[in-house]
N, C-alpha and C. Protein backbone atom coordinates (compact mmCIF):
# COMPACT_ATOMS: atom_id res chain seq x y z
N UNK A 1 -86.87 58.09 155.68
CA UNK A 1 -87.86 57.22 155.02
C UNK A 1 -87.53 55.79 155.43
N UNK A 2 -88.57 55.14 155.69
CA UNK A 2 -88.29 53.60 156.38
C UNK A 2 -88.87 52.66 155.29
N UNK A 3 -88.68 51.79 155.06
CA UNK A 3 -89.04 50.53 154.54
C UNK A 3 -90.16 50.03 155.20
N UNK A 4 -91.19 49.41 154.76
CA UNK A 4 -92.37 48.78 155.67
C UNK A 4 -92.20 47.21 154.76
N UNK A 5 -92.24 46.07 155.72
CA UNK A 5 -92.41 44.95 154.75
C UNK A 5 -93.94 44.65 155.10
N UNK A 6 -94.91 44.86 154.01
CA UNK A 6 -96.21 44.03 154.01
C UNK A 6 -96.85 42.44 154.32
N UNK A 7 -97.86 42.67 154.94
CA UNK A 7 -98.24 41.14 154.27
C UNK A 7 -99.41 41.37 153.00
N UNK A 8 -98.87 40.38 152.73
CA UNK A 8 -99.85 40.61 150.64
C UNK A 8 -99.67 39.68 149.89
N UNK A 9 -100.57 39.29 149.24
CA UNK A 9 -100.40 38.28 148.38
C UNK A 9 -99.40 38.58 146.78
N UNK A 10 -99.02 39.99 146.61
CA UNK A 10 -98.89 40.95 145.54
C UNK A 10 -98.11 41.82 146.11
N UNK A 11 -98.18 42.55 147.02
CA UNK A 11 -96.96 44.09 147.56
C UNK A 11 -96.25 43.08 148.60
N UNK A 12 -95.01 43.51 148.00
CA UNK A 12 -93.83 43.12 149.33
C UNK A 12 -93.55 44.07 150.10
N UNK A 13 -93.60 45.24 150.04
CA UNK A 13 -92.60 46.43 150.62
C UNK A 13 -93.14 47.66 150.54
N UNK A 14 -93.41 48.71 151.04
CA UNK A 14 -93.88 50.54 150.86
C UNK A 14 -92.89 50.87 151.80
N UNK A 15 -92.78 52.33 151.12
CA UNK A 15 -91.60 53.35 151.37
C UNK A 15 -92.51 54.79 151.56
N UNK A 16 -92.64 55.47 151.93
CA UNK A 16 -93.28 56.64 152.32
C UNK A 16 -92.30 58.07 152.67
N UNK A 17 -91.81 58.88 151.96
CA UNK A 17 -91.07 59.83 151.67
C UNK A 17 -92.50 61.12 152.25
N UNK A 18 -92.44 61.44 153.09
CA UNK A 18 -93.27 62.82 153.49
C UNK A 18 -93.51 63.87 152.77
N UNK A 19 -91.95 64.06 153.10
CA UNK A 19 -91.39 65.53 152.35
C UNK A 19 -91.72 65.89 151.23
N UNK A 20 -91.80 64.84 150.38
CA UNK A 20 -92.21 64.59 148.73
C UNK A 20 -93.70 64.08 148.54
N UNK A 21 -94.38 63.24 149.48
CA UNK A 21 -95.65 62.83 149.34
C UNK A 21 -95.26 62.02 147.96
N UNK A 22 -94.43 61.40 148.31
CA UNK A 22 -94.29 60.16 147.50
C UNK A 22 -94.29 58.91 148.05
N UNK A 23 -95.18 57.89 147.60
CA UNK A 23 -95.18 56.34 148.09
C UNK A 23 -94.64 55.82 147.38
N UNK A 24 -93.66 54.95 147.66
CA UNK A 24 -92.83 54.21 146.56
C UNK A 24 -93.28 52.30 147.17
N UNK A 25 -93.44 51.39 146.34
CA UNK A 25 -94.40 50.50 146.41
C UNK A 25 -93.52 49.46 145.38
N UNK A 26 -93.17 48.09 146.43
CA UNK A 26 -92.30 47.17 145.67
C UNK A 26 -93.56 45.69 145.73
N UNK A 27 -93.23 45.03 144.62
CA UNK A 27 -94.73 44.24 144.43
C UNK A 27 -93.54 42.59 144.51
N UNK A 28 -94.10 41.73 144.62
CA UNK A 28 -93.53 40.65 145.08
C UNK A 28 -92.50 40.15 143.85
N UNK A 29 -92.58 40.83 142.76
CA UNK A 29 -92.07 40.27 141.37
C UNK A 29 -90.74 41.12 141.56
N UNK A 30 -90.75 42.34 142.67
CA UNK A 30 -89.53 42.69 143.11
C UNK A 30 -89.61 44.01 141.76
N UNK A 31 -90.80 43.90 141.09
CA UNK A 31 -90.80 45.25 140.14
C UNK A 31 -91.33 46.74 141.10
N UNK A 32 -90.96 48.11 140.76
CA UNK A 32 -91.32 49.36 141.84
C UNK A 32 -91.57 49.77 140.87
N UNK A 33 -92.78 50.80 141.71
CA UNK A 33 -92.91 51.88 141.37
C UNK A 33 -92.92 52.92 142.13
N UNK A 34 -93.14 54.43 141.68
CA UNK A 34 -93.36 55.46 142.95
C UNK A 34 -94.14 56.45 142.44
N UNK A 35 -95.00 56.72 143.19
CA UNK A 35 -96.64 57.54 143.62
C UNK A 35 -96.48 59.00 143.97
N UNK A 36 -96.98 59.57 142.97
CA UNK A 36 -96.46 61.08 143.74
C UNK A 36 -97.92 61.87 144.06
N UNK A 37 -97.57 62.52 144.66
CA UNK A 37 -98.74 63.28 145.84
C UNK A 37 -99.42 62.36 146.54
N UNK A 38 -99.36 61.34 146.84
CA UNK A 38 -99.95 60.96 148.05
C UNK A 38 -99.96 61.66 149.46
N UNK A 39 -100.88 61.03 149.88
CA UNK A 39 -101.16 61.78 151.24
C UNK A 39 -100.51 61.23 151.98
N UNK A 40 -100.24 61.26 153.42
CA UNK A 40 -99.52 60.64 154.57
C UNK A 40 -100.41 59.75 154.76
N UNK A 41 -102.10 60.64 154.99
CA UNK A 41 -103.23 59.31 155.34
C UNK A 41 -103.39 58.44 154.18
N UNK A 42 -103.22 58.30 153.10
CA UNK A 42 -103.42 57.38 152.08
C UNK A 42 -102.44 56.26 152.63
N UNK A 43 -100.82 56.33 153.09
CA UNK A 43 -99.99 55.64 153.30
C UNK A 43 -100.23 54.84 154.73
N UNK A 44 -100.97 55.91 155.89
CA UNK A 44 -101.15 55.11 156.95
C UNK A 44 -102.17 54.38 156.73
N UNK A 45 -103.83 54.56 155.77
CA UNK A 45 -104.51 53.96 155.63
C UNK A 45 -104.55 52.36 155.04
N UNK A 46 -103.23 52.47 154.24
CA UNK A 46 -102.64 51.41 153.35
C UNK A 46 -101.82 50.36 154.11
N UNK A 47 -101.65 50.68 155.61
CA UNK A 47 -100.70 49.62 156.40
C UNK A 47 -101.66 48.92 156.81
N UNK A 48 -102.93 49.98 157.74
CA UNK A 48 -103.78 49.38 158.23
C UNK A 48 -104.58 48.50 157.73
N UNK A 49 -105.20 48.83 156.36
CA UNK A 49 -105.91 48.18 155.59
C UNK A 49 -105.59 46.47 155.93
N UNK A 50 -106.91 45.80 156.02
CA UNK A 50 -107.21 44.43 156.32
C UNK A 50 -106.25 43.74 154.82
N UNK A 51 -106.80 44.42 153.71
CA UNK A 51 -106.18 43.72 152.30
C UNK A 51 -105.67 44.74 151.85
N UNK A 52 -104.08 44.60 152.24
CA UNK A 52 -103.52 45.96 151.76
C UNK A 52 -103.55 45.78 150.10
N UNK A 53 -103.20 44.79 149.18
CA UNK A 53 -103.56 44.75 147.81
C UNK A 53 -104.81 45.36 147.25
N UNK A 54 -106.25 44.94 148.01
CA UNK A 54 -107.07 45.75 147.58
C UNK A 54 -107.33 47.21 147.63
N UNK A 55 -106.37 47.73 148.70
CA UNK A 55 -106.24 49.09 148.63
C UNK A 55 -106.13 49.62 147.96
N UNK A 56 -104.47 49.24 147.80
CA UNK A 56 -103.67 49.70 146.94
C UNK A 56 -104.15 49.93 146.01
N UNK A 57 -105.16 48.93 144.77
CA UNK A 57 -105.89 48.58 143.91
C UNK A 57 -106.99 50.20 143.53
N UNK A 58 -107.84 49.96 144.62
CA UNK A 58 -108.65 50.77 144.52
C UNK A 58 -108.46 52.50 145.58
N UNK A 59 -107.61 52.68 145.76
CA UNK A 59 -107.05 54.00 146.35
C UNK A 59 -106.03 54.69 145.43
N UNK A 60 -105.16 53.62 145.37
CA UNK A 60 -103.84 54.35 144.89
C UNK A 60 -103.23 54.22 143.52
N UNK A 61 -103.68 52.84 142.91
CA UNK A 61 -103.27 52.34 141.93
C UNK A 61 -104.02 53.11 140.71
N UNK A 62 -103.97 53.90 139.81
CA UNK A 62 -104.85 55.01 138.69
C UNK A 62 -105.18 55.63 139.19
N UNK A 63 -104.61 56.51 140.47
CA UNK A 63 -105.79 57.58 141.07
C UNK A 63 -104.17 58.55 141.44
N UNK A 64 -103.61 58.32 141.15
CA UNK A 64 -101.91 58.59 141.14
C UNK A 64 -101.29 58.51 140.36
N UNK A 65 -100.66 59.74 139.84
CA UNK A 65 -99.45 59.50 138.83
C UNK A 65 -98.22 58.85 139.37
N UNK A 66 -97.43 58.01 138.37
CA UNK A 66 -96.83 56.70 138.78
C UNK A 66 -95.89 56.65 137.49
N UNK A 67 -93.96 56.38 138.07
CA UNK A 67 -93.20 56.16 137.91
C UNK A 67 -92.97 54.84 137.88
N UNK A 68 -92.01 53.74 136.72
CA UNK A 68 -91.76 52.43 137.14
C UNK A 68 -90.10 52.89 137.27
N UNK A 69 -89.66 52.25 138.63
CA UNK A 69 -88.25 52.70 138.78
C UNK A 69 -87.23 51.27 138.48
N UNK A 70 -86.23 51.87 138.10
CA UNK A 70 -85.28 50.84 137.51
C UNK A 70 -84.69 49.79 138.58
N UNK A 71 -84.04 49.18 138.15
CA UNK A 71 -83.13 48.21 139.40
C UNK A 71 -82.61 49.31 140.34
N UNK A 72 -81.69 50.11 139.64
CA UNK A 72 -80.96 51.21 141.03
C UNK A 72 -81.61 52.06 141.48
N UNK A 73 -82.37 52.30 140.88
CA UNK A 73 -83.68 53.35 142.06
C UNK A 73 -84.19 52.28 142.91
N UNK A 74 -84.48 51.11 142.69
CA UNK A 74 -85.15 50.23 143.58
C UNK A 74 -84.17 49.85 144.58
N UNK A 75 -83.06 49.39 144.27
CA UNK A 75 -82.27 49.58 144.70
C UNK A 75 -81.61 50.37 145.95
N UNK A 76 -81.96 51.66 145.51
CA UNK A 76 -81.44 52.47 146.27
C UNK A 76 -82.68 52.76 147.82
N UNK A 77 -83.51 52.44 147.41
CA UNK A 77 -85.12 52.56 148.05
C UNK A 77 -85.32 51.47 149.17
N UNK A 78 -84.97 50.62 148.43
CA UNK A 78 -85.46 49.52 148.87
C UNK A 78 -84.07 48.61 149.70
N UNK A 79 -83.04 48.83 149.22
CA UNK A 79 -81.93 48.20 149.81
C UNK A 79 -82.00 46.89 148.68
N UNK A 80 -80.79 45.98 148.76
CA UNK A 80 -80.62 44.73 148.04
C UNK A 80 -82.03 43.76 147.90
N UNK A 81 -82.03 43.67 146.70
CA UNK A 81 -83.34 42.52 147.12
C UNK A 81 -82.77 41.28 146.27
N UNK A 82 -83.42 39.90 146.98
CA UNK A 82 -83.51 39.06 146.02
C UNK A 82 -83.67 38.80 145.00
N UNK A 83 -83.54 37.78 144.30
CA UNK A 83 -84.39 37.13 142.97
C UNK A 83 -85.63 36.54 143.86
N UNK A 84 -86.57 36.45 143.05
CA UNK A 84 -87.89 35.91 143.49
C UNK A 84 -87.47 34.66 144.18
N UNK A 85 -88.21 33.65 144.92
CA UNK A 85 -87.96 32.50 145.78
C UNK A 85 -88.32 31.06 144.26
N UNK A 86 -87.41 30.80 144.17
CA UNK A 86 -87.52 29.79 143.45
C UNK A 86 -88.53 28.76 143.48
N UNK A 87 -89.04 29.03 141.87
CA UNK A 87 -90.59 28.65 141.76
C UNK A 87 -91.90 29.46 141.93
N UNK A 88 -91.48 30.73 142.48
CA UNK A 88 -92.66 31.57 142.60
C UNK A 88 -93.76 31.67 141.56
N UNK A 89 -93.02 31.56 140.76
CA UNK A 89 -94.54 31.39 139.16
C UNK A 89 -94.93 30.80 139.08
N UNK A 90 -94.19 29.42 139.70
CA UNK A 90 -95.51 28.24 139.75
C UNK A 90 -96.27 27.91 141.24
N UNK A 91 -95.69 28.70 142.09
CA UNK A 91 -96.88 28.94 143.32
C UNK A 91 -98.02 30.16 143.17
N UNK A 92 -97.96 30.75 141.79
CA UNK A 92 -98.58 32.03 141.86
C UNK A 92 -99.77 30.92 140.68
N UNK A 93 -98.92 30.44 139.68
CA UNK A 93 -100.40 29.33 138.59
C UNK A 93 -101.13 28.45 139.53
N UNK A 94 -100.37 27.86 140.55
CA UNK A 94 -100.94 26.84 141.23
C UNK A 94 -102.40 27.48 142.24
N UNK A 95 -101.94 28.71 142.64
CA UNK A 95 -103.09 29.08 143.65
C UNK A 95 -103.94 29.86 142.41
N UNK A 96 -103.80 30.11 141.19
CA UNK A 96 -105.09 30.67 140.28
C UNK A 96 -105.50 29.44 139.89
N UNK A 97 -105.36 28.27 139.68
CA UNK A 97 -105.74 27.15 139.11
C UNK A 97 -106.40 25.98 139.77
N UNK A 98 -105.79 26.11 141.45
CA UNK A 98 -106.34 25.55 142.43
C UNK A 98 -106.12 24.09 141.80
N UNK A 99 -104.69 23.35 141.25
CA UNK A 99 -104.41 22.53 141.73
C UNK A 99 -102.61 22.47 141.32
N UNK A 100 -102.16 21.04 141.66
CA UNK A 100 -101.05 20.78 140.97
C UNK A 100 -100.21 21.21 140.70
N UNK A 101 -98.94 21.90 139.99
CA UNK A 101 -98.28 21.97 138.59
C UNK A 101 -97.23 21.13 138.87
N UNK A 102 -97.29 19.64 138.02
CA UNK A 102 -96.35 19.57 137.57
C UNK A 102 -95.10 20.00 136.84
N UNK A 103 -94.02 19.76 137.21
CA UNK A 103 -92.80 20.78 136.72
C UNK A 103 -91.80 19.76 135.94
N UNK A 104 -91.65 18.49 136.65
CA UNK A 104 -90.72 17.82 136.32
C UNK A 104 -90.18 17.39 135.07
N UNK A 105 -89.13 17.44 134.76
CA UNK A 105 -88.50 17.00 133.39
C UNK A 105 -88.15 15.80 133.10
């Protein structure tokens, strides 16, 4: 099973387990989950996809039963991850708000 890093405004990472027809799916907040019975084509359709978020959204996301996995399952899946990039919550208000955020103290 390989790691895929996305581009997305929302998914950082998919994991694709065959054997199991499980997609396991890391979202930029560094929270997982994992997808069981997926298809292989659901997973290749999901790389290709122009907006892999909207895929995800409307393919996979309620149309799949779905696990939220802990730090060490993610962990173990995903390899070490960061803490989010400092400030990410306020680059995530700033682009819904379309301006500003002041932060300073």
């Amino acid at each position: 099973m390989n790691v895929v890093d996305v581009a997305s405004s929302n998914l950082a990472r998919l994991a694709y387990d065959p054997s199991s027809q499980v997609l396991y799916v890391q979202f930029k907040s560094l929270t997982a989950y994992a997808y069981s019975g997926v298809p292989q084509a659901v997973f290749t359709s999901c790389l290709a996809a122009t907006s892999k978020g909207s895929y995800f959204t409307t393919s996979i996301r309620n149309v799949f039963a779905f696990e939220k996995l802990d730090v060490s399952r993610t962990q173990s899946i995903f390899g070490e991850t960061s803490s989010p990039p400092p400030g990410w919550i306020f680059a995530i208000l700033q682009s819904a708000v379309g301006e500003s955020i002041d932060v300073s103290v």
